[in-house]
PDB file of N, CA and C in Angstrom:
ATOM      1  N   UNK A   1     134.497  91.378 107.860  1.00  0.00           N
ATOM      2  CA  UNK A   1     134.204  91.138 109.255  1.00  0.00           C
ATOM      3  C   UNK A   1     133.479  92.345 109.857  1.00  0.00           C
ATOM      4  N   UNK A   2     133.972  93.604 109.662  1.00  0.00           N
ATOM      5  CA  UNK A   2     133.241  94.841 109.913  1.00  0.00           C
ATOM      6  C   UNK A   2     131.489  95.082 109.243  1.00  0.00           C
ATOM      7  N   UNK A   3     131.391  94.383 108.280  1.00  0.00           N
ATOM      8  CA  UNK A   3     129.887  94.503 107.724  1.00  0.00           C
ATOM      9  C   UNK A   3     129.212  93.467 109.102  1.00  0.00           C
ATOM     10  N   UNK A   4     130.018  92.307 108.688  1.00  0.00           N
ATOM     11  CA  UNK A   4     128.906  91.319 109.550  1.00  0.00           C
ATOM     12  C   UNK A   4     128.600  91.842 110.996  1.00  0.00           C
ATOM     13  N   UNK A   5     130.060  92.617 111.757  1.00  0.00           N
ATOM     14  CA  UNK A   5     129.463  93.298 112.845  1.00  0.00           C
ATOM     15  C   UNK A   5     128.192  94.079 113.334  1.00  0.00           C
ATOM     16  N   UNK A   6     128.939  94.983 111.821  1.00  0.00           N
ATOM     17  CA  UNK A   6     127.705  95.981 112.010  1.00  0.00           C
ATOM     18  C   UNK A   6     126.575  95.937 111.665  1.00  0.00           C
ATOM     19  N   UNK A   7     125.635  94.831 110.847  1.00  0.00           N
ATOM     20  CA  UNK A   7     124.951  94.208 110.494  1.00  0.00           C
ATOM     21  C   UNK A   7     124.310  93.178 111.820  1.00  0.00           C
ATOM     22  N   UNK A   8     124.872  92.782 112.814  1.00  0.00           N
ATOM     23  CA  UNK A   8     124.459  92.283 114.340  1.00  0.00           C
ATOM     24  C   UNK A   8     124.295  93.203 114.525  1.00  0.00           C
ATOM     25  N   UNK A   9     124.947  94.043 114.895  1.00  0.00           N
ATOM     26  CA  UNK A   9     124.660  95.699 115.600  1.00  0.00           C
ATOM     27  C   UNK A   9     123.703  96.372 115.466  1.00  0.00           C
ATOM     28  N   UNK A  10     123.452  96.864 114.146  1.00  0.00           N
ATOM     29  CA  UNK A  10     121.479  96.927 114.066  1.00  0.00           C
ATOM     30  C   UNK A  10     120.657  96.431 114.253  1.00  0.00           C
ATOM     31  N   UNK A  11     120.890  95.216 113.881  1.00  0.00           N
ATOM     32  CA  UNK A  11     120.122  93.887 114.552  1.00  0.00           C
ATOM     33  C   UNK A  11     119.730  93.863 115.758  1.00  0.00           C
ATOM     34  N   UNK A  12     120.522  94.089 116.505  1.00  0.00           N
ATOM     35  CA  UNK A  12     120.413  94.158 117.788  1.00  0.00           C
ATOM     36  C   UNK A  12     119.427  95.359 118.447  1.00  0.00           C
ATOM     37  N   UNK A  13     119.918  96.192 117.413  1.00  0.00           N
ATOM     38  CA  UNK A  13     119.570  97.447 118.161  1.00  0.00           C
ATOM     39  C   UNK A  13     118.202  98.344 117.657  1.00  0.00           C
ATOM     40  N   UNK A  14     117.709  97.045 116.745  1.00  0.00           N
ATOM     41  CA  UNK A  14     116.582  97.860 116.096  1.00  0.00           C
ATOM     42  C   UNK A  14     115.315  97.506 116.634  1.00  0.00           C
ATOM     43  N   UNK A  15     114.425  98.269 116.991  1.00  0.00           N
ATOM     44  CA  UNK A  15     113.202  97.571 117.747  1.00  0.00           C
ATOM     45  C   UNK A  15     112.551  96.386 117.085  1.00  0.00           C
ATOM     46  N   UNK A  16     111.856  95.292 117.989  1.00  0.00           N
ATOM     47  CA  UNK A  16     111.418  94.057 117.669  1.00  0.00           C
ATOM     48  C   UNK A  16     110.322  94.668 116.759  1.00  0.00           C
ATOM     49  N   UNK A  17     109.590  95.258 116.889  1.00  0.00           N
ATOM     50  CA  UNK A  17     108.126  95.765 115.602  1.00  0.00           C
ATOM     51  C   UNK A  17     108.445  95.404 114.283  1.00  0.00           C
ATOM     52  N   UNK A  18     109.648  95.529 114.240  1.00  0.00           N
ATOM     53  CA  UNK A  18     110.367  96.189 112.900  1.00  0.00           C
ATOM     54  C   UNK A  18     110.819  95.035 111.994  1.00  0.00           C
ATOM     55  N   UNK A  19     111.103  93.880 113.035  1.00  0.00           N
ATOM     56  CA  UNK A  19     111.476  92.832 112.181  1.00  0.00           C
ATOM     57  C   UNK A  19     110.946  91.549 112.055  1.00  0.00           C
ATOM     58  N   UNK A  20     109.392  91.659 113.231  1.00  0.00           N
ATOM     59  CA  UNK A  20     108.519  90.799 112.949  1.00  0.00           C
ATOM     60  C   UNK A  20     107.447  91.367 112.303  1.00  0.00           C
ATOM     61  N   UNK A  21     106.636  90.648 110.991  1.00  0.00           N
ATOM     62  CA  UNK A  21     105.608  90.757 110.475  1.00  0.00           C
ATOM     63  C   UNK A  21     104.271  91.021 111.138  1.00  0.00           C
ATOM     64  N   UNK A  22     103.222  91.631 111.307  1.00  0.00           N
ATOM     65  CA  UNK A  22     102.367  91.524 111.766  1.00  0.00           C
ATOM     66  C   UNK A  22     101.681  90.931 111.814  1.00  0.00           C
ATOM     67  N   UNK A  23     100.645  90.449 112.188  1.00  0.00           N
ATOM     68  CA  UNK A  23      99.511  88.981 112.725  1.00  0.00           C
ATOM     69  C   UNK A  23      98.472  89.679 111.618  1.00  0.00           C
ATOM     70  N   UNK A  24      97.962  88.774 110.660  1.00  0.00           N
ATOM     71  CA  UNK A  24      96.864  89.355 109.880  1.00  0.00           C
ATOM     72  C   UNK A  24      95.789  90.069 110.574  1.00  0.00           C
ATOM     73  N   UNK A  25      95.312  89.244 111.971  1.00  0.00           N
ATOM     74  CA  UNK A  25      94.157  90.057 112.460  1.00  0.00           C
ATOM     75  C   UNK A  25      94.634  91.847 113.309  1.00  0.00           C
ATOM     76  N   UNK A  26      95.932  91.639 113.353  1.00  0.00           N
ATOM     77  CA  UNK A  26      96.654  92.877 113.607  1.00  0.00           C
ATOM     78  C   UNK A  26      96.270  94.008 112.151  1.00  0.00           C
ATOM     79  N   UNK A  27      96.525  93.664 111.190  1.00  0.00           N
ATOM     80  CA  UNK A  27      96.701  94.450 110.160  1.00  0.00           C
ATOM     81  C   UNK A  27      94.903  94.840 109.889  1.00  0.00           C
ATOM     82  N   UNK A  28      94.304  93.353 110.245  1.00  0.00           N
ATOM     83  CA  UNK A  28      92.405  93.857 110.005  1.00  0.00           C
ATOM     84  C   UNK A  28      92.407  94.993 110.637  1.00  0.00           C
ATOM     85  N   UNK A  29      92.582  95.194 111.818  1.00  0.00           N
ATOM     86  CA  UNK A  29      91.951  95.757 113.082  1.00  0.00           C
ATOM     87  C   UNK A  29      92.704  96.983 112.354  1.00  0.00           C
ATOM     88  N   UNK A  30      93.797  97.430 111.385  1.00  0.00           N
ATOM     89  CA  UNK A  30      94.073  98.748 111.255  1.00  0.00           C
ATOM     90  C   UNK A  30      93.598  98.661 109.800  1.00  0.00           C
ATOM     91  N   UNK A  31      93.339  98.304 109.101  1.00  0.00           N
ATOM     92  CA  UNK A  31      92.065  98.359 107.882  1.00  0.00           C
ATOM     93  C   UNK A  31      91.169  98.942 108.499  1.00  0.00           C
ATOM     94  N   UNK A  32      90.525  98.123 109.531  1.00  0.00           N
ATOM     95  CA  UNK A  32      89.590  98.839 109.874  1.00  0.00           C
ATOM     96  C   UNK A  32      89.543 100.101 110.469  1.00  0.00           C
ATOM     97  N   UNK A  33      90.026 100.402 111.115  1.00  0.00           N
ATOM     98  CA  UNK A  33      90.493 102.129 111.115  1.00  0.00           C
ATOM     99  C   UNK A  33      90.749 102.967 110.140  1.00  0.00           C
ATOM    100  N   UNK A  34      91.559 102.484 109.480  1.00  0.00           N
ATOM    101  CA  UNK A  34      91.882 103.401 108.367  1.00  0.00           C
ATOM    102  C   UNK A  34      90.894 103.470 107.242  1.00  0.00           C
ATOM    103  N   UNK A  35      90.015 102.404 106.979  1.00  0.00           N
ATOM    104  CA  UNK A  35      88.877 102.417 105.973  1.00  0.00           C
ATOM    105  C   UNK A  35      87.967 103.130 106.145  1.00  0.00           C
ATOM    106  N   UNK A  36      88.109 103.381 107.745  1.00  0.00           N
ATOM    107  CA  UNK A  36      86.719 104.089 108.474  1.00  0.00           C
ATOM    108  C   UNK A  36      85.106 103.293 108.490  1.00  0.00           C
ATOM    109  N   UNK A  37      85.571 101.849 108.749  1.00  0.00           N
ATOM    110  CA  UNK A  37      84.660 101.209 108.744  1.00  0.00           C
ATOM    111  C   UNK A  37      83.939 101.729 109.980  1.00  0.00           C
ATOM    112  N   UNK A  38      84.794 101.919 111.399  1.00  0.00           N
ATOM    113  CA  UNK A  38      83.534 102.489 112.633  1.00  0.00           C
ATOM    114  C   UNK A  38      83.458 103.591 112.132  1.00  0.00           C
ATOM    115  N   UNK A  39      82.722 103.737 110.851  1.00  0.00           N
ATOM    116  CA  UNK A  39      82.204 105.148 110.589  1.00  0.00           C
ATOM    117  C   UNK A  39      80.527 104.626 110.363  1.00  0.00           C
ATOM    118  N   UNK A  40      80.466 103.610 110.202  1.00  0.00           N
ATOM    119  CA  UNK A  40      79.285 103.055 110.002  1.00  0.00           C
ATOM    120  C   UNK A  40      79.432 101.731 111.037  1.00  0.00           C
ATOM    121  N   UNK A  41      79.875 100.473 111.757  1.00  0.00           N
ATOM    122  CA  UNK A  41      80.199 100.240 112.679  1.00  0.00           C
ATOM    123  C   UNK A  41      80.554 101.003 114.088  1.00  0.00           C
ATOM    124  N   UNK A  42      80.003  99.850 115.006  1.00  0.00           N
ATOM    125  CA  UNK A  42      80.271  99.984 116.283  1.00  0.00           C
ATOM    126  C   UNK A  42      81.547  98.351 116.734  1.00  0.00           C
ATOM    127  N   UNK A  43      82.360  98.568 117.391  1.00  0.00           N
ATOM    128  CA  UNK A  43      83.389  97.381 118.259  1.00  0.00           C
ATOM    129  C   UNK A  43      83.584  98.129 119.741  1.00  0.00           C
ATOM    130  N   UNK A  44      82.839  97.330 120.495  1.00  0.00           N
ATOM    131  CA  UNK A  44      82.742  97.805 121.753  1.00  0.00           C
ATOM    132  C   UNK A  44      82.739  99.326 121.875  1.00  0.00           C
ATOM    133  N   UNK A  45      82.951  99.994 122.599  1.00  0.00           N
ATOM    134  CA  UNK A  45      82.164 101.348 122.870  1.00  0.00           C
ATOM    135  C   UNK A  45      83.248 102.345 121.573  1.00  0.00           C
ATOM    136  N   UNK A  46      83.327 101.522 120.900  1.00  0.00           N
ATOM    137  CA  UNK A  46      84.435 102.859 119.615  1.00  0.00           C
ATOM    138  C   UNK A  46      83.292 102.594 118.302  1.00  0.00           C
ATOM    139  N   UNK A  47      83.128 103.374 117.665  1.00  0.00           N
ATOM    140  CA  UNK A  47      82.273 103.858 116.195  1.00  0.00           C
ATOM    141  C   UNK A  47      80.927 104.632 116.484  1.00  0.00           C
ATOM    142  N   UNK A  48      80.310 104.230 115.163  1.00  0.00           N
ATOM    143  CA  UNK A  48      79.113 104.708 115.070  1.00  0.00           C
ATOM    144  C   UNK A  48      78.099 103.793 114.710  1.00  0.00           C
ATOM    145  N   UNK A  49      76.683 103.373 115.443  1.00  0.00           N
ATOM    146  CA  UNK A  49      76.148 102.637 114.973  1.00  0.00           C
ATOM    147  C   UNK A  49      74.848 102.910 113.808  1.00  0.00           C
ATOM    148  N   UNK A  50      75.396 103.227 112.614  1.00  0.00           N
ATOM    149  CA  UNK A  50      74.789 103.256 111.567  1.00  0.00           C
ATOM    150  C   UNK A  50      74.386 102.149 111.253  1.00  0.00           C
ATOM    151  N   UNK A  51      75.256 100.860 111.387  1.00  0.00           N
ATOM    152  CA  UNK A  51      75.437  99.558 110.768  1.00  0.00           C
ATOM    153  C   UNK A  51      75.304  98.483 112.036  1.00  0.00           C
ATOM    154  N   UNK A  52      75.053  97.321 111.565  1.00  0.00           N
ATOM    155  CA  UNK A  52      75.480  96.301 112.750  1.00  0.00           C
ATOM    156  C   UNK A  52      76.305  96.295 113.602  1.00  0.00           C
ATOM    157  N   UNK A  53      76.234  96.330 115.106  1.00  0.00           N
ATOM    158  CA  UNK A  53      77.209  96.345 116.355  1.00  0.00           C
ATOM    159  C   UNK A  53      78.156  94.928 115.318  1.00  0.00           C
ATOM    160  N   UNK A  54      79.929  95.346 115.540  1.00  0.00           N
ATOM    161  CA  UNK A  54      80.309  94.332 114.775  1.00  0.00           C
ATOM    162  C   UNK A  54      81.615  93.394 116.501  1.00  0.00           C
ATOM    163  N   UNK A  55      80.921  94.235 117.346  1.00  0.00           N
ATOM    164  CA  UNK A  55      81.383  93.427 118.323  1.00  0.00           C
ATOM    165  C   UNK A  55      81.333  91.928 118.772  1.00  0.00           C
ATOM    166  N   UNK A  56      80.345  91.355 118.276  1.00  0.00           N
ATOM    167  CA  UNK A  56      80.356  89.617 118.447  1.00  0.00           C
ATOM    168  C   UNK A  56      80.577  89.060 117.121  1.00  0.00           C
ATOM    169  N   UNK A  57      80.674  89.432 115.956  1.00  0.00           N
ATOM    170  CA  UNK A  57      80.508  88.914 114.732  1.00  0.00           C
ATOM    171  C   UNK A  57      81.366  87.536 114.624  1.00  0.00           C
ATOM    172  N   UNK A  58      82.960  87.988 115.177  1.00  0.00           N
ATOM    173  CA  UNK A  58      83.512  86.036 114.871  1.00  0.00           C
ATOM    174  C   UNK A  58      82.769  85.292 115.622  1.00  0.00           C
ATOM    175  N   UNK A  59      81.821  85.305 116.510  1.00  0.00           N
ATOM    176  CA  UNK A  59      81.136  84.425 117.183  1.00  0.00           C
ATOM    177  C   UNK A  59      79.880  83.622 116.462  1.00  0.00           C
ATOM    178  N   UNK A  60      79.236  84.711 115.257  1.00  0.00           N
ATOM    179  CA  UNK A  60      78.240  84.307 114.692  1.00  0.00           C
ATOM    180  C   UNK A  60      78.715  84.255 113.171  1.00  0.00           C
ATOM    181  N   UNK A  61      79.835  84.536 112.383  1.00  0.00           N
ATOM    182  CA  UNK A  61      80.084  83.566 111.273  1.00  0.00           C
ATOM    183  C   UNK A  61      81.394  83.181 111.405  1.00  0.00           C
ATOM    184  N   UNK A  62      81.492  82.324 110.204  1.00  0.00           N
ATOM    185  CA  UNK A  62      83.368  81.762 109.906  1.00  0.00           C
ATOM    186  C   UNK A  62      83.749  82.817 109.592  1.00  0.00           C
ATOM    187  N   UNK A  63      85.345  82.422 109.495  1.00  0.00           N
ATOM    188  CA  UNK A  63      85.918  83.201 108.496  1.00  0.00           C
ATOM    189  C   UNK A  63      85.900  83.186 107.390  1.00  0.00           C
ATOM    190  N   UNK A  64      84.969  82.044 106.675  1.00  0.00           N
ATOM    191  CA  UNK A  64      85.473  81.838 105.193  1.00  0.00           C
ATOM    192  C   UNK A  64      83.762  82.892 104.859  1.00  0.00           C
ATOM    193  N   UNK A  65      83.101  82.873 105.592  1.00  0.00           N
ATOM    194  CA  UNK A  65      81.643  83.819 105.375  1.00  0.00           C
ATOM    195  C   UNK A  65      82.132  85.151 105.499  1.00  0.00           C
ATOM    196  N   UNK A  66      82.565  86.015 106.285  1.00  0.00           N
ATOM    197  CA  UNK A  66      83.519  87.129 106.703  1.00  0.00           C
ATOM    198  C   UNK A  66      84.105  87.421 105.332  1.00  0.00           C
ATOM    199  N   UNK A  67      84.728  86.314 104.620  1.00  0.00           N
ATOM    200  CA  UNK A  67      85.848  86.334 103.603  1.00  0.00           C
ATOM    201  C   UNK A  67      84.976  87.359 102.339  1.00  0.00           C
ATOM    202  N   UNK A  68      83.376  86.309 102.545  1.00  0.00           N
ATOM    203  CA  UNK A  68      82.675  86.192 100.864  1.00  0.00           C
ATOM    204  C   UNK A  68      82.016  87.297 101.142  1.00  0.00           C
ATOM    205  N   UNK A  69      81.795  87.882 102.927  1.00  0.00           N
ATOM    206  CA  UNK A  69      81.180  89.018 102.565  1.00  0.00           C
ATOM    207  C   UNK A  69      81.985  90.545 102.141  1.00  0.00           C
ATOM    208  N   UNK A  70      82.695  90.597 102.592  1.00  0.00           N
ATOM    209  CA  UNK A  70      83.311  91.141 102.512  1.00  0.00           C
ATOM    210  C   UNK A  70      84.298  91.265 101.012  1.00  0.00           C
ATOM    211  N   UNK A  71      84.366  90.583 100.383  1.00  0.00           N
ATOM    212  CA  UNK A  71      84.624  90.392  98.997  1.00  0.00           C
ATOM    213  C   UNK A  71      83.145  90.962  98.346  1.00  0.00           C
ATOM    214  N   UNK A  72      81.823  90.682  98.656  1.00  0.00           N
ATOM    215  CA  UNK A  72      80.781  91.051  97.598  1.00  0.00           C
ATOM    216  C   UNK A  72      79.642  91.121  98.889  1.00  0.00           C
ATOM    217  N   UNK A  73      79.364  92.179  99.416  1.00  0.00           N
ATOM    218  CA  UNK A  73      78.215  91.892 100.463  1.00  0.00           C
ATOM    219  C   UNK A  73      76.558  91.708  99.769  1.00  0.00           C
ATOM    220  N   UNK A  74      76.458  92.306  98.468  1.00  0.00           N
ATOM    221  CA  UNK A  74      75.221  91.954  97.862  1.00  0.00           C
ATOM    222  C   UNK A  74      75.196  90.324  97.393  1.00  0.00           C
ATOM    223  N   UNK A  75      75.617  89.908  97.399  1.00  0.00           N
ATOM    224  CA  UNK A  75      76.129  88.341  97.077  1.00  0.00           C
ATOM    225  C   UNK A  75      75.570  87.540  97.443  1.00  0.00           C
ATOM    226  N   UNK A  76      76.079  87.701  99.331  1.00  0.00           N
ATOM    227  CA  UNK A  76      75.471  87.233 100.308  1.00  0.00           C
ATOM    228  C   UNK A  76      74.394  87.163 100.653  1.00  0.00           C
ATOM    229  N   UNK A  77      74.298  89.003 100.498  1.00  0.00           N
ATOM    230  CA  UNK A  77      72.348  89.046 101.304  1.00  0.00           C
ATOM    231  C   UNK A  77      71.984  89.998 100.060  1.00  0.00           C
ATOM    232  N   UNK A  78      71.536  90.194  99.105  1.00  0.00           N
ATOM    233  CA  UNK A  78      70.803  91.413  98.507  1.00  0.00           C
ATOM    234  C   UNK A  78      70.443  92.845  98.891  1.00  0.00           C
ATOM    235  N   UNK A  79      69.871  91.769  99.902  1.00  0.00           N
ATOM    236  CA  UNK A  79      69.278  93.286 100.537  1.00  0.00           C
ATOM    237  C   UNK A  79      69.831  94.421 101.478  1.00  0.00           C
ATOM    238  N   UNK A  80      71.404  93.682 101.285  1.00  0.00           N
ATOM    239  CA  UNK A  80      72.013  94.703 102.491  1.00  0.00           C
ATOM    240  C   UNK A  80      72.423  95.756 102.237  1.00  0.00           C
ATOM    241  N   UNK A  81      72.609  96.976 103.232  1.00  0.00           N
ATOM    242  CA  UNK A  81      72.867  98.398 102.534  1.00  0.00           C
ATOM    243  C   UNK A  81      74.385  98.414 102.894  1.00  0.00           C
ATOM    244  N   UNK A  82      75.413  97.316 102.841  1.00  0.00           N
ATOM    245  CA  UNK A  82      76.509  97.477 103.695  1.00  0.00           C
ATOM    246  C   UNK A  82      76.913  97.719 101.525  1.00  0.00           C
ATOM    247  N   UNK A  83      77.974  98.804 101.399  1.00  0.00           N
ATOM    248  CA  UNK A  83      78.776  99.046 100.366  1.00  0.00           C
ATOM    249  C   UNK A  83      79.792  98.016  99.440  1.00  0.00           C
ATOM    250  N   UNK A  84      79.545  97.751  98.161  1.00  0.00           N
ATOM    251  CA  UNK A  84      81.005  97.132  98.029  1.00  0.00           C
ATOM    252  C   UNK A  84      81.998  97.969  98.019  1.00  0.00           C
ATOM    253  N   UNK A  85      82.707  97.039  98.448  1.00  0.00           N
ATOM    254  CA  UNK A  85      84.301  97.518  99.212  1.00  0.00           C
ATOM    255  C   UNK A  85      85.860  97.147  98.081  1.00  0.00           C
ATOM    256  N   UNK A  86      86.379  98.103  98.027  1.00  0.00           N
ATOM    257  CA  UNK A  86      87.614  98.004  96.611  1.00  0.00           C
ATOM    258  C   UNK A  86      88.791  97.497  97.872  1.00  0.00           C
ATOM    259  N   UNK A  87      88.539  96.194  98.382  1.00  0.00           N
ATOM    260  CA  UNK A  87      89.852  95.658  98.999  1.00  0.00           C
ATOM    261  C   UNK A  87      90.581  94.595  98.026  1.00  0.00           C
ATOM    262  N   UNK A  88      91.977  94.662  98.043  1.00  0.00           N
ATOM    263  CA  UNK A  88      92.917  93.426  97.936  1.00  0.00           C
ATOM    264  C   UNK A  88      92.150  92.160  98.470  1.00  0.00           C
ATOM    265  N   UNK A  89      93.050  91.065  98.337  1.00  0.00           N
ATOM    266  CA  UNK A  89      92.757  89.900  98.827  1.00  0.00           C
ATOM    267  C   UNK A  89      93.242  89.610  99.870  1.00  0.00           C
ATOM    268  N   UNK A  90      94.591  90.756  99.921  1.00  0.00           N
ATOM    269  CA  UNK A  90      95.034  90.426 101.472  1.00  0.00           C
ATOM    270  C   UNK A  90      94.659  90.983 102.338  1.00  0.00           C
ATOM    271  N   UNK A  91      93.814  92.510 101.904  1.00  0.00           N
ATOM    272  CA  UNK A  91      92.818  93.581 102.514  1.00  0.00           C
ATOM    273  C   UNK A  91      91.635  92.260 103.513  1.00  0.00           C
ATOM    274  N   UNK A  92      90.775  91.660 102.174  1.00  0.00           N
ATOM    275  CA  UNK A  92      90.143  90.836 102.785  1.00  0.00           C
ATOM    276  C   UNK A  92      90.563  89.856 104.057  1.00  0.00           C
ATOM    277  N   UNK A  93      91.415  89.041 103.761  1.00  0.00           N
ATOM    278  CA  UNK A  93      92.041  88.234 104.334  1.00  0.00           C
ATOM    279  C   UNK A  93      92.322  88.980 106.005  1.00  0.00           C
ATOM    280  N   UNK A  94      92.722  89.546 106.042  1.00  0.00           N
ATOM    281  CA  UNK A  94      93.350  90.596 107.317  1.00  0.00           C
ATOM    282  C   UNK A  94      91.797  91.020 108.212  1.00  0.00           C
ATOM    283  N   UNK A  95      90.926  92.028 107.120  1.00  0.00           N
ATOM    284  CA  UNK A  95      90.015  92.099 108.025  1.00  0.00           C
ATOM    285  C   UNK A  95      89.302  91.041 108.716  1.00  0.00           C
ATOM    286  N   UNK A  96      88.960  89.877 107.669  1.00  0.00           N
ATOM    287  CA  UNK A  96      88.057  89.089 108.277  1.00  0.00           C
ATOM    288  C   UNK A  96      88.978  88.348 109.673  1.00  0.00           C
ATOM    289  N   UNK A  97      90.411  87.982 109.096  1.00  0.00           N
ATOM    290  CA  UNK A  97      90.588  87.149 110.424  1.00  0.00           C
ATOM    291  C   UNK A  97      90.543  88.540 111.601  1.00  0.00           C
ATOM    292  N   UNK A  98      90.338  89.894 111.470  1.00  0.00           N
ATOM    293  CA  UNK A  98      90.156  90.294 112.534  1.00  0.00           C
ATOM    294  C   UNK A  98      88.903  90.472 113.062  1.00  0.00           C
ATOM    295  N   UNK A  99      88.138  90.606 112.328  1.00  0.00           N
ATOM    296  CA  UNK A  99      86.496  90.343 112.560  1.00  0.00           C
ATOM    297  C   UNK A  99      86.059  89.012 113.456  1.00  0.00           C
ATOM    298  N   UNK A 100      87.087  88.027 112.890  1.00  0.00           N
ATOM    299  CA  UNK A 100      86.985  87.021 113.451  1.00  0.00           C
ATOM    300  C   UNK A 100      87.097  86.246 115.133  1.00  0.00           C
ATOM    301  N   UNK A 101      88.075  87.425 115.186  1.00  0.00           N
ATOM    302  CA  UNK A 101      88.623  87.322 116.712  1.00  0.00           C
ATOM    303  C   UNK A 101      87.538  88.422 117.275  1.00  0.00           C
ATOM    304  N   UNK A 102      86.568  88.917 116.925  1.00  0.00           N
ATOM    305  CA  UNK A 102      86.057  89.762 117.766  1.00  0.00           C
ATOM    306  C   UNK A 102      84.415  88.468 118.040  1.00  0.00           C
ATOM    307  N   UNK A 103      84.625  88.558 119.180  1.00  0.00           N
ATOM    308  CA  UNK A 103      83.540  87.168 120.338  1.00  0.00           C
ATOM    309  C   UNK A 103      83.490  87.984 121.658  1.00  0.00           C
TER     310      UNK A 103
END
């Protein structure tokens, strides 16, 4: 009876962050920070514009385009100078749906 208490008791008392999962486009948006993609990107007045402003981009592809570029960007276009990128699938997955929400 004392476990199950105290087992509510943290529960209770542990911040909500902690025990809900994050929203994939939550986790993009810190890929993207941490990859240092606005190192070559711009999203509204934060990066550098080396690369395409990536502020409207979910507006002008899917996500499943987002997905393939970002999995292989020479693929897509040849000619682009954007890098391949050593992401997971859930790496992918995360950025694009956050790419996605950016309209």
């Amino acid at each position: 009876m004392l476990r199950v208490v105290t087992l509510a008791l943290l529960l209770w008392l542990a911040p909500v962050g902690t025990l809900v999962a994050q929203e994939p486009a939550e986790q993009g948006k810190q890929y993207f920070m941490t990859n240092g993609c606005y190192g070559c990107h711009t999203v509204g007045r934060m990066g550098t514009p080396i690369g395409p402003d990536l502020s409207r981009v979910g507006a002008k592809y899917s996500i499943a385009y987002l997905q393939r570029w970002l999995r292989d960007p020479a693929e897509q276009r040849p000619s682009a100078h954007m890098p391949a990128l050593e992401l997971s699938d859930a790496q992918v997955t995360a950025l694009a749906a956050y790419l996605s929400t950016l309209r």
